[in-house]
C-alpha atoms as a PDB file:
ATOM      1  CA  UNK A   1     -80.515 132.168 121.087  1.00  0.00           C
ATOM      2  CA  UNK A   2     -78.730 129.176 120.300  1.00  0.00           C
ATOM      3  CA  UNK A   3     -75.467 127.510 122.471  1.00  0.00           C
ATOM      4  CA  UNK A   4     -73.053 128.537 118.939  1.00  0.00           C
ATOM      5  CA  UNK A   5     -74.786 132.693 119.117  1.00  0.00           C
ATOM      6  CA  UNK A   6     -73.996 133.091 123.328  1.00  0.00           C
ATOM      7  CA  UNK A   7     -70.811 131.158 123.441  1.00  0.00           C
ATOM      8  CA  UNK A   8     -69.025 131.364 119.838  1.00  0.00           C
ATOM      9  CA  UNK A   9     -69.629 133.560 117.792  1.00  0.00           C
ATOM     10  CA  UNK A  10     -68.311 136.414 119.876  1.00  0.00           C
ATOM     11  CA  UNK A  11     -64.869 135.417 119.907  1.00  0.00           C
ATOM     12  CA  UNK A  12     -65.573 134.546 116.355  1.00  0.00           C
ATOM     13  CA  UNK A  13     -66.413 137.591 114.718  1.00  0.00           C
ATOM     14  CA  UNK A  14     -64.822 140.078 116.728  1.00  0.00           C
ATOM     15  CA  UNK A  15     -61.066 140.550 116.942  1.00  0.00           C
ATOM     16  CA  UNK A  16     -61.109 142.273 120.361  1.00  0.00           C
ATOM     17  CA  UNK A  17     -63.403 139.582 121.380  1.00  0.00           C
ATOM     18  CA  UNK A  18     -60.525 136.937 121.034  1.00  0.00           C
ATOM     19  CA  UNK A  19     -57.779 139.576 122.068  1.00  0.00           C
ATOM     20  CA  UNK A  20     -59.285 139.723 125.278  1.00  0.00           C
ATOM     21  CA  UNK A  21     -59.793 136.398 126.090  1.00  0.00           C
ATOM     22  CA  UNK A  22     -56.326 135.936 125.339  1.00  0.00           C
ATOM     23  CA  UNK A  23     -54.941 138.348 128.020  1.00  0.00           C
ATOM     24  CA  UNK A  24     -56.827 137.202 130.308  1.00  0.00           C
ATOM     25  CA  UNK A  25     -55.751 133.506 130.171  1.00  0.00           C
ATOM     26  CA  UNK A  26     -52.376 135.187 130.429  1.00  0.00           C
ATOM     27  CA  UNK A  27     -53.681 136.676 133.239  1.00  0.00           C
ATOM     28  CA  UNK A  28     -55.127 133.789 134.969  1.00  0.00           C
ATOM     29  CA  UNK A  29     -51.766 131.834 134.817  1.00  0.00           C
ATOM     30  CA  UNK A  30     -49.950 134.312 136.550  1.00  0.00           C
ATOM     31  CA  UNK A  31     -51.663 136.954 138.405  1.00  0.00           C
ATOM     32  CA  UNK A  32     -53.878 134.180 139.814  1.00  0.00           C
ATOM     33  CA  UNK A  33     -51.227 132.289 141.513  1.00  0.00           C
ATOM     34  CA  UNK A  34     -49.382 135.136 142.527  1.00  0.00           C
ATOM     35  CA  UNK A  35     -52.737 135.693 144.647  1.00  0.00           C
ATOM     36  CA  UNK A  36     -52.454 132.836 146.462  1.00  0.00           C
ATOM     37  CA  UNK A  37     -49.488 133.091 148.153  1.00  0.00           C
ATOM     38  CA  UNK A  38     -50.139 136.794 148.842  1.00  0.00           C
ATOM     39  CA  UNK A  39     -53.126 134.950 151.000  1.00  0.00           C
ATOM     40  CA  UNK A  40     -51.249 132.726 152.501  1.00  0.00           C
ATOM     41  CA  UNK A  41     -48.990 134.873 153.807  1.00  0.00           C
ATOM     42  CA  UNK A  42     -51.692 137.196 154.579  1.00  0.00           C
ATOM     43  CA  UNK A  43     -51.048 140.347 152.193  1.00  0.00           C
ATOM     44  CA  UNK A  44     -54.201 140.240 150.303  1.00  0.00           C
ATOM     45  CA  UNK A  45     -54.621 144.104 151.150  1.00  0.00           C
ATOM     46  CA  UNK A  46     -50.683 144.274 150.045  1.00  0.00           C
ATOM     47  CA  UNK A  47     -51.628 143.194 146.959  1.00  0.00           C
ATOM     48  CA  UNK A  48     -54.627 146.479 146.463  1.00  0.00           C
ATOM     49  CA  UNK A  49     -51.994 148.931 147.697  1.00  0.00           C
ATOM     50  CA  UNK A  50     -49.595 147.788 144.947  1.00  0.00           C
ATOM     51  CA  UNK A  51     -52.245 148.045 142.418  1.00  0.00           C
ATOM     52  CA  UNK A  52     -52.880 151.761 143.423  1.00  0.00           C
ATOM     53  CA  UNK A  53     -48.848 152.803 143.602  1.00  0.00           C
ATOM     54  CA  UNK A  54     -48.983 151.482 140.019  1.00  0.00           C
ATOM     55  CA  UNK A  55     -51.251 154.532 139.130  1.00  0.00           C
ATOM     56  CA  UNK A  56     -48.877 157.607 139.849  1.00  0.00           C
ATOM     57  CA  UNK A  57     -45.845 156.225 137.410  1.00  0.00           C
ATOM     58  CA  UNK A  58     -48.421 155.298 134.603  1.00  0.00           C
ATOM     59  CA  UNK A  59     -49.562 159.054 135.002  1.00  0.00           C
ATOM     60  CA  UNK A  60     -46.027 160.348 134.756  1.00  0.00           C
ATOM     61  CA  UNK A  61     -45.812 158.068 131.769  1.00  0.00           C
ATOM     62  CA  UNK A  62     -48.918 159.439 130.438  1.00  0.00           C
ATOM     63  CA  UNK A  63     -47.817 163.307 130.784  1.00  0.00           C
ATOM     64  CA  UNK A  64     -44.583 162.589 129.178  1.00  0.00           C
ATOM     65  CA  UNK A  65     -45.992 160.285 126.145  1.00  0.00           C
ATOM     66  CA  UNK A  66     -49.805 160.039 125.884  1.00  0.00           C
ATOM     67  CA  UNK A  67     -51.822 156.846 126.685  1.00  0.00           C
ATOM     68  CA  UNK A  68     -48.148 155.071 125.081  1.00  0.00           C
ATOM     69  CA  UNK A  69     -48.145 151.690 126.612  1.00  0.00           C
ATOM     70  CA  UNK A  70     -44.280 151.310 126.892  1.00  0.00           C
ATOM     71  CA  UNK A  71     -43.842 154.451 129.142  1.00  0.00           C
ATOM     72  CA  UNK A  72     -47.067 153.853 131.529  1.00  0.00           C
ATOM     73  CA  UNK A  73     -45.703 150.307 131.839  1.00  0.00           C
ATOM     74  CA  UNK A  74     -42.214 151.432 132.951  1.00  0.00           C
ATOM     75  CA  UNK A  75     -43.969 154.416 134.810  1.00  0.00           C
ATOM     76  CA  UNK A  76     -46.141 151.959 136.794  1.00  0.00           C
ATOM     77  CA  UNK A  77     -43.152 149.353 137.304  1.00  0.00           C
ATOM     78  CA  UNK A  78     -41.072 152.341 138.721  1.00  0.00           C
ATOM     79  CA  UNK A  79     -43.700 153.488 141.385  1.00  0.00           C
ATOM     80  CA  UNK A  80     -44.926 149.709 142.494  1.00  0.00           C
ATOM     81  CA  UNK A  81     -41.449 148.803 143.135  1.00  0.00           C
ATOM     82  CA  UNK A  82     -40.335 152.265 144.863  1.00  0.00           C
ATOM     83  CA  UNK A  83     -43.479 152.039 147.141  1.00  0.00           C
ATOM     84  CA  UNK A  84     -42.999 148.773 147.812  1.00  0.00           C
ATOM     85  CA  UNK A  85     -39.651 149.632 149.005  1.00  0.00           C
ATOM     86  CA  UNK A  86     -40.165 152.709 150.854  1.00  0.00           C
ATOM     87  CA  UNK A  87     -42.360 150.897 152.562  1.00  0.00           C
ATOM     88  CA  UNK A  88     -40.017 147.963 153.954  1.00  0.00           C
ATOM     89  CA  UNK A  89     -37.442 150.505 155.086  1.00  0.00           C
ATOM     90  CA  UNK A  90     -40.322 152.565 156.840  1.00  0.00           C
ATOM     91  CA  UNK A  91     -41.345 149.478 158.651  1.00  0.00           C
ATOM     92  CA  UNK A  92     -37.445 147.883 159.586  1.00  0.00           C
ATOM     93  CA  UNK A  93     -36.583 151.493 160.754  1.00  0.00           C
ATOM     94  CA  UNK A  94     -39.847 152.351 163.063  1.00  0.00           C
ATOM     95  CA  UNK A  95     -42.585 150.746 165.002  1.00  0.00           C
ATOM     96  CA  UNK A  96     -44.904 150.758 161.834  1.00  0.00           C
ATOM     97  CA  UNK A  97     -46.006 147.496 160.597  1.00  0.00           C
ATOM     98  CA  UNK A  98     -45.397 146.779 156.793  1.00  0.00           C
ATOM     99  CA  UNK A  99     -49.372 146.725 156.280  1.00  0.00           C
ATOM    100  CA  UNK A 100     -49.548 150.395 158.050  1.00  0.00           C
ATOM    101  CA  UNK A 101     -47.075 151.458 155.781  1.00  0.00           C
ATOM    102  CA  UNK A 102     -48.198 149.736 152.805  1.00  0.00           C
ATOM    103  CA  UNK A 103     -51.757 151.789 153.384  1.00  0.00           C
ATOM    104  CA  UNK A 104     -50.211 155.284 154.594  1.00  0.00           C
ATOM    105  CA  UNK A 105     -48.484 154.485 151.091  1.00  0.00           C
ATOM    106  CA  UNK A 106     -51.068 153.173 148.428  1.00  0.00           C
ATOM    107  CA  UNK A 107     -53.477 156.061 149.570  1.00  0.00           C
ATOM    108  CA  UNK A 108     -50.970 158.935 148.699  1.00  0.00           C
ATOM    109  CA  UNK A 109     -50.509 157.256 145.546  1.00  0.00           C
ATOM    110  CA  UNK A 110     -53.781 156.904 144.444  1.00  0.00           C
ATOM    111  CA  UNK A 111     -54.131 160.177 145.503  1.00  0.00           C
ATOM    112  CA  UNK A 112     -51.000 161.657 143.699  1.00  0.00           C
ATOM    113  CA  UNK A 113     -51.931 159.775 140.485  1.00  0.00           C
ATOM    114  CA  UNK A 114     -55.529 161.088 140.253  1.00  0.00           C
ATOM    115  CA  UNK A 115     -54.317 164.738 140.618  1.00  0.00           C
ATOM    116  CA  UNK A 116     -51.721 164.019 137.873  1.00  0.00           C
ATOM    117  CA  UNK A 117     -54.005 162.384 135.095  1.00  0.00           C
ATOM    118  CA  UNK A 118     -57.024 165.290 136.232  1.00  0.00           C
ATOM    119  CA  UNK A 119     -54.465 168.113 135.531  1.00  0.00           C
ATOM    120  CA  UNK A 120     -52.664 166.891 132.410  1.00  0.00           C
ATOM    121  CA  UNK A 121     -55.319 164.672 130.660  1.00  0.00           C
ATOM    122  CA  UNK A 122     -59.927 164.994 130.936  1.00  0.00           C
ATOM    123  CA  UNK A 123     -62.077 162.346 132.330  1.00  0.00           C
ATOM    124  CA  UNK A 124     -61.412 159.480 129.933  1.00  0.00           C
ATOM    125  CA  UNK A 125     -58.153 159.002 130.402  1.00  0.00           C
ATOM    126  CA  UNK A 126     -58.551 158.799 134.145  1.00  0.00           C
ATOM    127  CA  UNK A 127     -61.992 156.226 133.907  1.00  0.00           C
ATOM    128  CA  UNK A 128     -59.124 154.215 131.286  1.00  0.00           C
ATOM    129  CA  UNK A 129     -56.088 154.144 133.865  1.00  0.00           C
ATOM    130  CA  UNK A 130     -58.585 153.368 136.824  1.00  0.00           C
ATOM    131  CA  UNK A 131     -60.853 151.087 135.060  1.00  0.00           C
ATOM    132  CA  UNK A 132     -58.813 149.943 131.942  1.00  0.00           C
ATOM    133  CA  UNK A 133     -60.688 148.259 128.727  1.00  0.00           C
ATOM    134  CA  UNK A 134     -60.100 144.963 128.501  1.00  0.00           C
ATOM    135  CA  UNK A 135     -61.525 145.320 124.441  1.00  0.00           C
ATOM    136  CA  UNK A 136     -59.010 147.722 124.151  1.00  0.00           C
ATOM    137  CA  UNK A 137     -56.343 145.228 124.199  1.00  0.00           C
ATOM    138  CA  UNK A 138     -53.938 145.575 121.367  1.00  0.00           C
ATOM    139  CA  UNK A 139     -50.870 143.464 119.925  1.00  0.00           C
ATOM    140  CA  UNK A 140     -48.536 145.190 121.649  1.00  0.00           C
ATOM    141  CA  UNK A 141     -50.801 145.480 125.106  1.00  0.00           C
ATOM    142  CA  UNK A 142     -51.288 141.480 124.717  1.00  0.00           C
ATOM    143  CA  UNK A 143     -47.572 140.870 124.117  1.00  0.00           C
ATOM    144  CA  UNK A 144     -46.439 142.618 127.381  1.00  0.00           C
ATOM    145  CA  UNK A 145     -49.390 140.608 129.161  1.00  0.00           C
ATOM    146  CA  UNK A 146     -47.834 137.755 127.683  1.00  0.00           C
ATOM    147  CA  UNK A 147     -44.353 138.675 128.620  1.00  0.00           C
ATOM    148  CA  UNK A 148     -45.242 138.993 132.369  1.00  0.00           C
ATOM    149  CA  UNK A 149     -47.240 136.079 132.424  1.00  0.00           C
ATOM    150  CA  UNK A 150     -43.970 133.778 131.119  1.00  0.00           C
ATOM    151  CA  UNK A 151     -41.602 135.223 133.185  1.00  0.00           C
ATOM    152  CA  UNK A 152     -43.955 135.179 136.110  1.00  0.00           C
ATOM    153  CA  UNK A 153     -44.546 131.226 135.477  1.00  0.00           C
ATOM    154  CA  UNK A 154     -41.165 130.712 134.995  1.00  0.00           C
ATOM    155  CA  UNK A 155     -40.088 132.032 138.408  1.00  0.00           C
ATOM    156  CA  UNK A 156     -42.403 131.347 140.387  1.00  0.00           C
ATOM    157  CA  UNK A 157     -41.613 127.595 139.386  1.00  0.00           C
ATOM    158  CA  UNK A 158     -37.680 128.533 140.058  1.00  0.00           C
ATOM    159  CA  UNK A 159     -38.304 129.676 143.677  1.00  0.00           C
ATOM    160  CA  UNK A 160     -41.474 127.816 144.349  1.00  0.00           C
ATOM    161  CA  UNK A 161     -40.195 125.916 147.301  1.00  0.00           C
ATOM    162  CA  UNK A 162     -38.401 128.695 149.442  1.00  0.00           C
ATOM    163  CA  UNK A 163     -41.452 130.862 148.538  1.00  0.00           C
ATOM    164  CA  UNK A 164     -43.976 128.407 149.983  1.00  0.00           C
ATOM    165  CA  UNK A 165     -41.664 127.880 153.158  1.00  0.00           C
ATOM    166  CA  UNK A 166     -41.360 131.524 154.011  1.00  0.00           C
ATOM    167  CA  UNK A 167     -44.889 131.973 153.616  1.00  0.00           C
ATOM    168  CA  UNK A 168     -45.321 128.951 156.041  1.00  0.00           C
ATOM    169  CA  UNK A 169     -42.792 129.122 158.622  1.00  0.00           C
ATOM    170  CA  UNK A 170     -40.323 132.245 157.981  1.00  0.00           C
ATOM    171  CA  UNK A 171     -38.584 132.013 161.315  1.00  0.00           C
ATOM    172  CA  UNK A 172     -37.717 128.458 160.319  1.00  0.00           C
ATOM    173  CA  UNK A 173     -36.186 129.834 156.809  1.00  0.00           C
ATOM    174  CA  UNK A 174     -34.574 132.523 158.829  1.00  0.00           C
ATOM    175  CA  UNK A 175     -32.417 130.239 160.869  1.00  0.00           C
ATOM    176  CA  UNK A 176     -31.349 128.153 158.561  1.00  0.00           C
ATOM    177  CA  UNK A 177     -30.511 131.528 156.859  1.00  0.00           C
ATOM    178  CA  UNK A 178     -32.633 130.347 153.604  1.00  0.00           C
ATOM    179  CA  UNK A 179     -32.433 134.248 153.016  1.00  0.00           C
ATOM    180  CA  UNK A 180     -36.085 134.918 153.380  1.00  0.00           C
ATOM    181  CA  UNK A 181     -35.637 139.040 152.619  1.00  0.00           C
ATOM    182  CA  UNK A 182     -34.744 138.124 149.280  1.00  0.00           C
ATOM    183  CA  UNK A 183     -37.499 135.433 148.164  1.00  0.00           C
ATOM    184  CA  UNK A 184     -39.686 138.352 149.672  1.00  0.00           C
ATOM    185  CA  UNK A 185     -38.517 141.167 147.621  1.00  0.00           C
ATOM    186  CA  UNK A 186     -38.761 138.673 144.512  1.00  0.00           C
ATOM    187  CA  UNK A 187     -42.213 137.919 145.343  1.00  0.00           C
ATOM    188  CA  UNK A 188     -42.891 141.553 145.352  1.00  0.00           C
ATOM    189  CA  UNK A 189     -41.398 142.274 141.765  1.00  0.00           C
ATOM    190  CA  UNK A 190     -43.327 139.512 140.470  1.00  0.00           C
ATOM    191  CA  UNK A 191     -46.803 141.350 142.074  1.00  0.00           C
ATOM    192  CA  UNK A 192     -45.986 144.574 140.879  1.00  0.00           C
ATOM    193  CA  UNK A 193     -45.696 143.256 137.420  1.00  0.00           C
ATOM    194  CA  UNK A 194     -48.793 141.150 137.174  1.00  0.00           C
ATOM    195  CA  UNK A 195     -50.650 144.294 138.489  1.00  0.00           C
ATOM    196  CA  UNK A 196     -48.427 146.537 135.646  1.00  0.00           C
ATOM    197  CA  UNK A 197     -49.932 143.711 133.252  1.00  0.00           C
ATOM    198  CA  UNK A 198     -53.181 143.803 134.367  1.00  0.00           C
ATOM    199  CA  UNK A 199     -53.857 147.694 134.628  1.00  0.00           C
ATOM    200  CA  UNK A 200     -53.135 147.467 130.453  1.00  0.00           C
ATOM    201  CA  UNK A 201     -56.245 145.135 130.685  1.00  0.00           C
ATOM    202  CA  UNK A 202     -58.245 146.100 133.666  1.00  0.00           C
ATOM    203  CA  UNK A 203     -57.247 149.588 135.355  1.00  0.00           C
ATOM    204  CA  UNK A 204     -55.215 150.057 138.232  1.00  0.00           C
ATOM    205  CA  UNK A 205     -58.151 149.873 140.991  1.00  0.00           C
ATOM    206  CA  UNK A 206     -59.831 146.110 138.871  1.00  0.00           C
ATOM    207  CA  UNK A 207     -56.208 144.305 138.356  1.00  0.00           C
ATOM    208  CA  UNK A 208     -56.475 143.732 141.751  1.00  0.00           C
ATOM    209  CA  UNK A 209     -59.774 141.867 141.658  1.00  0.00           C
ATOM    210  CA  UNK A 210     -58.422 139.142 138.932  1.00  0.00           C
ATOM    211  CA  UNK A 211     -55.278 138.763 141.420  1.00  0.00           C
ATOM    212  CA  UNK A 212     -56.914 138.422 144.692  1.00  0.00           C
ATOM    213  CA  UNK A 213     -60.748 137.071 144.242  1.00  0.00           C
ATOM    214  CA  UNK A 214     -59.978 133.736 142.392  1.00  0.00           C
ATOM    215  CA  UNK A 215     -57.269 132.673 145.061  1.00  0.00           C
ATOM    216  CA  UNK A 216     -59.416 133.829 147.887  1.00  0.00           C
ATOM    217  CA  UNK A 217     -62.006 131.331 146.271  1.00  0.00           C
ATOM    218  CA  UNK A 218     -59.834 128.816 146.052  1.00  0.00           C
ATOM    219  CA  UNK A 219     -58.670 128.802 149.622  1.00  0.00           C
ATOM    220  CA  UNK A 220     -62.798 128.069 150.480  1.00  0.00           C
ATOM    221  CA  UNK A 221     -62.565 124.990 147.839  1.00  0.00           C
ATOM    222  CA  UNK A 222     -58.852 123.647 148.436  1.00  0.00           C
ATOM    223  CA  UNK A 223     -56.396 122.999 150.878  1.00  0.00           C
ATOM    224  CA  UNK A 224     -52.757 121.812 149.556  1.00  0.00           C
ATOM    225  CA  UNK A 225     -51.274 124.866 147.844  1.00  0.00           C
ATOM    226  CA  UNK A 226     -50.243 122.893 144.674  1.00  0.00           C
ATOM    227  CA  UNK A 227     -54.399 122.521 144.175  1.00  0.00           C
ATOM    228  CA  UNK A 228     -55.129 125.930 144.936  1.00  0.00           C
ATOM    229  CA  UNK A 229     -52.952 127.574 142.701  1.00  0.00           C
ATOM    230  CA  UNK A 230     -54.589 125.557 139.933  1.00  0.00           C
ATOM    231  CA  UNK A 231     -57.766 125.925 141.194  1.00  0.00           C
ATOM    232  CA  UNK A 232     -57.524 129.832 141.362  1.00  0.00           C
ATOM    233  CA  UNK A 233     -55.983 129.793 137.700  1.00  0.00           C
ATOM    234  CA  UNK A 234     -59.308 127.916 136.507  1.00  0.00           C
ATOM    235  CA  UNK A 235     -61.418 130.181 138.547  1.00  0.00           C
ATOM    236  CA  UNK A 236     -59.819 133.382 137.165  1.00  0.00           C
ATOM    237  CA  UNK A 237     -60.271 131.763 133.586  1.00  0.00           C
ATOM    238  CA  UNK A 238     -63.799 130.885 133.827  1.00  0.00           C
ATOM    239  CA  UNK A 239     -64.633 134.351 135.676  1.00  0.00           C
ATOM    240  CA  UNK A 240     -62.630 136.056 132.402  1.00  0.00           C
ATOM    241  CA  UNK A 241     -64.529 134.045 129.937  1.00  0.00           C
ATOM    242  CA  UNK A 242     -68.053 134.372 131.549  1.00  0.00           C
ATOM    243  CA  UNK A 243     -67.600 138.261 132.001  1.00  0.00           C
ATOM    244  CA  UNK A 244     -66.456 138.643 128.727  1.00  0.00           C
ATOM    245  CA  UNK A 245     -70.004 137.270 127.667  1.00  0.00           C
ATOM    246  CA  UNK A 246     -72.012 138.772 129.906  1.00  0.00           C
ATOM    247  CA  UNK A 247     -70.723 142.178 129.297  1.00  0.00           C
ATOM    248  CA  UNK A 248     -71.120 141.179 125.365  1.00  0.00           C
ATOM    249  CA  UNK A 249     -74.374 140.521 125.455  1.00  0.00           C
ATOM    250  CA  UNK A 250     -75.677 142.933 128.510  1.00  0.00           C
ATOM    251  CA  UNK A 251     -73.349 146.004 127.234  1.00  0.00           C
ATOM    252  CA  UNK A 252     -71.327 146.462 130.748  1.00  0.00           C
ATOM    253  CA  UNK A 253     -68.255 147.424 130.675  1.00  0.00           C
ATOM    254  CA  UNK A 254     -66.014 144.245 130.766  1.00  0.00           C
ATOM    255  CA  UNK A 255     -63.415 145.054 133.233  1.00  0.00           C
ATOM    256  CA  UNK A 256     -66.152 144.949 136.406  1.00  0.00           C
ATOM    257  CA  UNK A 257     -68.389 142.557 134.253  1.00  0.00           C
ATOM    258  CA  UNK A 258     -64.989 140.225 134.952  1.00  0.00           C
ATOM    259  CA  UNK A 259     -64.717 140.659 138.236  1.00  0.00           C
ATOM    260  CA  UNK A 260     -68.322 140.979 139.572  1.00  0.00           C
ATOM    261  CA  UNK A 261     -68.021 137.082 138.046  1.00  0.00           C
ATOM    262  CA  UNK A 262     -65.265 136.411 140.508  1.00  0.00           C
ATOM    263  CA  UNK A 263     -67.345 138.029 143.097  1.00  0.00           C
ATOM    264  CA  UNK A 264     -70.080 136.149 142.861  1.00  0.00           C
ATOM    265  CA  UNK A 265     -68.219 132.985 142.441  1.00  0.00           C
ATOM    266  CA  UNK A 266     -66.390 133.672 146.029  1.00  0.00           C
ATOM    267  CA  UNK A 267     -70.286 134.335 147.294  1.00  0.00           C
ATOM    268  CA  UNK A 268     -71.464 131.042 146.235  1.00  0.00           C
ATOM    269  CA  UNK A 269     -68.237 129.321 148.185  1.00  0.00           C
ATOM    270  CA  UNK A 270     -68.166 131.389 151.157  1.00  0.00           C
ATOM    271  CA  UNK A 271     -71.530 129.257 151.448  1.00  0.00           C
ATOM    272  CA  UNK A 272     -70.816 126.244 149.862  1.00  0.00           C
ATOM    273  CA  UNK A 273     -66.627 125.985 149.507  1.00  0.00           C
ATOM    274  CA  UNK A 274     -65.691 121.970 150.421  1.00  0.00           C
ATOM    275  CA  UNK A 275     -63.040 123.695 153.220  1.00  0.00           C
ATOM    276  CA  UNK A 276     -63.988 126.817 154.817  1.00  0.00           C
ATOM    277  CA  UNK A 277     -67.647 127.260 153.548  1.00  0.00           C
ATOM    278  CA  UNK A 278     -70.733 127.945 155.807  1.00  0.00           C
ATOM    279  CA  UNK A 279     -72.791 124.609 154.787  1.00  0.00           C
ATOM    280  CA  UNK A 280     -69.177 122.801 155.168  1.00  0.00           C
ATOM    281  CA  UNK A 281     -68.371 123.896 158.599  1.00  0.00           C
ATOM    282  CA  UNK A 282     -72.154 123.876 159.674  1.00  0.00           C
ATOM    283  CA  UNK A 283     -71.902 119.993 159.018  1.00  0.00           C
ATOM    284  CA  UNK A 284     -68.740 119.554 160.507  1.00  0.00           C
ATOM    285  CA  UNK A 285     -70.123 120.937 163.626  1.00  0.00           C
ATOM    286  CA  UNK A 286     -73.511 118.917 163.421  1.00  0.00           C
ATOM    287  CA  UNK A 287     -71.374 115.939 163.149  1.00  0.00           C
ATOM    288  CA  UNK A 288     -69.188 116.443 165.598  1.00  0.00           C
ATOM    289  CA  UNK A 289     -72.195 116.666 167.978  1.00  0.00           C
ATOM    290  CA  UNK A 290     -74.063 113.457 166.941  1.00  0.00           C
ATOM    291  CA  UNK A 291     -70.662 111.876 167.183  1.00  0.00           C
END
């Protein structure tokens, strides 16, 4: 099989090839870097409980209208944002930690949304919410990808410095009264709508995987955040692209074809990643000694 016939011609010929590719390079730009400052400010599980509160208000949305894109999107925003709430209150008003909550929360949604979808809809419906189909991608799906990708560039750019400082040093922010609550409940909009965009695409439980594993690899690779949230928008791009493939030509579904990719990318640098790999550090240490 020539380079043209395994890299080409599938985007080529197919129109759900090329539709897919599309949202996830939307994808990559935002969801991606919205990933790396959920590590750095150590939420990465934060960012899998918000991808499971999505699921209950895309099943209401379901119920009321079918698999209808607009009202599972608004569904989904609705719940995200409402457990992400309900959870900050739960945490400021008792001795719960916002991670406790966030889990106590994101399992009685997942819960709730899987008894919705099995009583109102049959097994397909709930593998398409859980697992999405990235081929399934339409105009309109693309569009609202698209959508939340732009607005997600454009302010994360707008608030990129208080953003990086309360992830660094949030007592600092806090006395200078840089109003760190707010820049948090931002951030948290701006993650529930990448994973709203991403369950069109991927399914509620995989939109997590294109969020979290590429910035997770990047922290093994880089160090200055400007580089990793390049780095981690690259990595989700080339993960997209080679999944896409693979699950062409192997007949996987596409969704976990994508993010097996990313998996095994953040394999290879847990052992090999320039700052924080096994190889790296073993080195380091073996230097240190001779030295």
């Amino acid at each position: 099989m020539s380079f043209q016939e395994l890299f080409i011609t599938p985007f080529v010929e197919f129109d759900f090839m090329r539709y897919a590719l599309a949202s996830i390079f939307c994808l990559a730009l935002s969801a991606a870097p919205v990933g790396v400052f959920l590590v750095m400010r150590r939420m990465s599980l934060v960012g899998d409980a918000l991808g499971h509160a999505v699921l209950p208000g895309a099943a209401v949305g379901y119920m009321f209208a079918g698999l209808s894109l607009p009202a599972m999107s608004i569904g989904g925003f609705a719940a995200g944002l409402l457990m992400a709430l309900l959870a900050g209150l739960v945490s400021r008003f008792t001795a719960l930690k916002e991670d406790a909550n966030f889990a106590a929360f994101y399992l009685t949604s997942l819960a709730i949304g899987v008894v919705l979808v099995s009583k109102n809809g049959d097994s397909v419906d709930l593998l398409h919410l859980l697992f999405g189909s990235v081929l399934a991608v339409d105009v309109p799906a693309l569009t609202m990808i698209a959508v939340a990708a732009s607005v997600t560039a454009v302010v994360l750019a707008v608030i990129y410095r208080p953003l990086v400082l309360e992830s660094i040093d949030p007592l600092f922010l806090k006395a200078v009264n840089g109003k760190g609550g707010f820049w948090h409940v931002l951030f948290l909009v701006l993650v529930v709508m990448n994973m709203v965009a991403g369950f069109q695409a991927l399914g509620t439980l995989m939109s997590v995987g294109l969020m979290m594993l590429p910035a997770i690899t990047a922290r093994l690779w880089a160090k200055s955040m400007g580089m990793m949230i390049a780095l981690s928008a690259v990595i989700a791009l080339l993960c997209g692209f080679g999944g896409l493939l693979f699950s062409y030509h192997v007949e996987i579904p596409s969704g976990p074809a994508i993010i097996l990719c990313c998996g095994v990318l953040y394999a290879l640098s847990v052992v090999f990643g320039w700052e924080g790999g096994v190889v790296t550090k073993w080195l380091k240490r073996r230097k240190h000694k001779v030295g």
